[in-house]
Protein backbone atom coordinates (compact mmCIF):
# COMPACT_ATOMS: atom_id res chain seq x y z
CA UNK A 1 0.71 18.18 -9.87
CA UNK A 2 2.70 21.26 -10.48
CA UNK A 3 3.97 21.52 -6.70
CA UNK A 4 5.72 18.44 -7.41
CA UNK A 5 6.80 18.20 -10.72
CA UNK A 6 9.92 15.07 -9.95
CA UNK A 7 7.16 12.95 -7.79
CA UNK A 8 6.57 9.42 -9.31
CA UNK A 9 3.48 7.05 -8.85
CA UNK A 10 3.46 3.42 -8.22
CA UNK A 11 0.85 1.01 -8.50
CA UNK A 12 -0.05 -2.57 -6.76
CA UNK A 13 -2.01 -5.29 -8.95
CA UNK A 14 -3.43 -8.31 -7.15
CA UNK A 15 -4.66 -10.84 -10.23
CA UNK A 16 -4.79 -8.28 -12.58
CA UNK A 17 -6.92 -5.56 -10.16
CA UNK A 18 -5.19 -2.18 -8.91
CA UNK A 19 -5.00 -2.92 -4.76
CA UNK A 20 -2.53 0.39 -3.87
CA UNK A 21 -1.30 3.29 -5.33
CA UNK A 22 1.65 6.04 -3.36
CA UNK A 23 3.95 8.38 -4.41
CA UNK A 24 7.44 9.47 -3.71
CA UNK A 25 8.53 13.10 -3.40
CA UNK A 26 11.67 13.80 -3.06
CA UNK A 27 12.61 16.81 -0.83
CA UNK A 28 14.97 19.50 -0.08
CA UNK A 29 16.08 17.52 3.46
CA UNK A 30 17.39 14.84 1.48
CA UNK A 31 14.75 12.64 2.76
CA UNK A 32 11.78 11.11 0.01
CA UNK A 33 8.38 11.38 1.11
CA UNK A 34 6.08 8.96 0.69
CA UNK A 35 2.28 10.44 -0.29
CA UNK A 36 -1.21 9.58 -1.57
CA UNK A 37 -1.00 6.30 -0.16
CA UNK A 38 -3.91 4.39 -0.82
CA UNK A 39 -4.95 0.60 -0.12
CA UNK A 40 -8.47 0.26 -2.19
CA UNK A 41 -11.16 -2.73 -1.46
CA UNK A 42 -11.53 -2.83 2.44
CA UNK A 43 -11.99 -6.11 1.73
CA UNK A 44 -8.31 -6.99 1.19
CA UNK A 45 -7.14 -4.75 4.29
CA UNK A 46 -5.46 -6.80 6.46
CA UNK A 47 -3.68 -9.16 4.58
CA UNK A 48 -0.46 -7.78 4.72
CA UNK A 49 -0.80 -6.26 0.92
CA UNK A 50 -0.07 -2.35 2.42
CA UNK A 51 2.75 -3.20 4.15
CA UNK A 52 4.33 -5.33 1.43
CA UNK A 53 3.33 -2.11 -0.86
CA UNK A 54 5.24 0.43 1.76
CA UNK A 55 7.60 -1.50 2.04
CA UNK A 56 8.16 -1.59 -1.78
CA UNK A 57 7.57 2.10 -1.55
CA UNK A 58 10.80 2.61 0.82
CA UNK A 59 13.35 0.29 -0.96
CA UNK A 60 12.68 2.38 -4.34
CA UNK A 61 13.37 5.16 -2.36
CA UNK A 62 16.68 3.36 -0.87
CA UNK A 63 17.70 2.80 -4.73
CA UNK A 64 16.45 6.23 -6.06
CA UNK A 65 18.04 8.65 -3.42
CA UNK A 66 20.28 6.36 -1.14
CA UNK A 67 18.60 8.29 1.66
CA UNK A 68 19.11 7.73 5.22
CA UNK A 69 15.73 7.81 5.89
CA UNK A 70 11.96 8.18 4.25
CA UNK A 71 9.02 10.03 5.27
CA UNK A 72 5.20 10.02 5.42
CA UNK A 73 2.79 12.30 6.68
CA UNK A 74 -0.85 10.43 8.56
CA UNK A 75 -3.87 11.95 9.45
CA UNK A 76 -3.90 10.94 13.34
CA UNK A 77 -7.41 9.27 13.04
CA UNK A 78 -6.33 6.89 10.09
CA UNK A 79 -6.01 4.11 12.89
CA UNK A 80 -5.39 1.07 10.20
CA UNK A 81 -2.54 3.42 8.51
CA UNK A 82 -0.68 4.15 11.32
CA UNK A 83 -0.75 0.45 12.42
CA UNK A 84 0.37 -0.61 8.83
CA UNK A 85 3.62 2.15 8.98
CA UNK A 86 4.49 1.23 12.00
CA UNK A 87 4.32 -2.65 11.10
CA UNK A 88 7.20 -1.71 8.85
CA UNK A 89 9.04 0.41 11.41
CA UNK A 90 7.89 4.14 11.01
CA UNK A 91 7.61 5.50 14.18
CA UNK A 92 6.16 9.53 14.82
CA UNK A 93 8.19 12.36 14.79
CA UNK A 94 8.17 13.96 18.47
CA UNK A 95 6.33 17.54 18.19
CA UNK A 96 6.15 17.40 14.45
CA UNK A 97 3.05 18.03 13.07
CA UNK A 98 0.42 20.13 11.23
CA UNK A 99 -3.03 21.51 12.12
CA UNK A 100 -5.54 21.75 9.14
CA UNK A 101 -8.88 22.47 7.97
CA UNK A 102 -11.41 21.83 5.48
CA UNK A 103 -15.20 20.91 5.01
CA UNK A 104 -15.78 22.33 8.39
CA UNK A 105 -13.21 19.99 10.21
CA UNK A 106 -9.48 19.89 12.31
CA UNK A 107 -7.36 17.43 11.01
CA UNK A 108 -4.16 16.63 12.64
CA UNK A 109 -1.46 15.44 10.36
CA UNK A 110 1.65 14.10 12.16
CA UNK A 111 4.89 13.20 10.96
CA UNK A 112 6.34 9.95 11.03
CA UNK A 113 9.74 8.75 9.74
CA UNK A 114 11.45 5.19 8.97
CA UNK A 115 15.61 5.21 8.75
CA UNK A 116 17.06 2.93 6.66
């Protein structure tokens, strides 16, 4: 995408199937954000295969940016993905987060952070 031009994309293969995909943006606070994160067959949720992938995710940000901390933005409905983040130690940002809409819904995105 053209909004982010110096994101890259990482992939997770389980036995030769795609089983995650994020990206890291970096960003103007110094801090890489991690995006798009997705964990595919339900049927492999729960195994600890996210939270092995994010936590992947933020040591290539460690060796990339030698950041102090990464980023993430969740949808505050996305139970399992909050549980997951927080399993690796992100924990929300107080009073940090974003109202917005589309196909006819609120969606509250919040802010959560993991220092390194």
């Amino acid at each position: 995408r053209a909004e982010y031009p110096d994101r890259r994309m990482y992939m997770a293969w389980v036995k030769e199937q795609p089983m995650a995909f994020g990206e890291i943006i970096p960003q103007d606070n110094g801090r890489p954000r991690l995006g798009r994160i997705l964990v595919g067959n339900p049927a492999i949720r729960g195994m600890g295969i996210g939270a092995r992938f994010i936590t992947a995710l933020v040591d290539e940000c460690g060796r990339l940016y030698d950041c102090d901390a990464v980023e993430l933005n969740v949808w505050d409905e996305n139970i399992s993905a909050i549980r997951c983040y927080e399993k690796v130690g992100f924990v929300f940002q107080a009073d940090d987060r974003t109202v917005l809409s589309a196909f006819g819904r609120t969606f509250n995105i919040h802010k959560m952070v993991k220092m390194r």
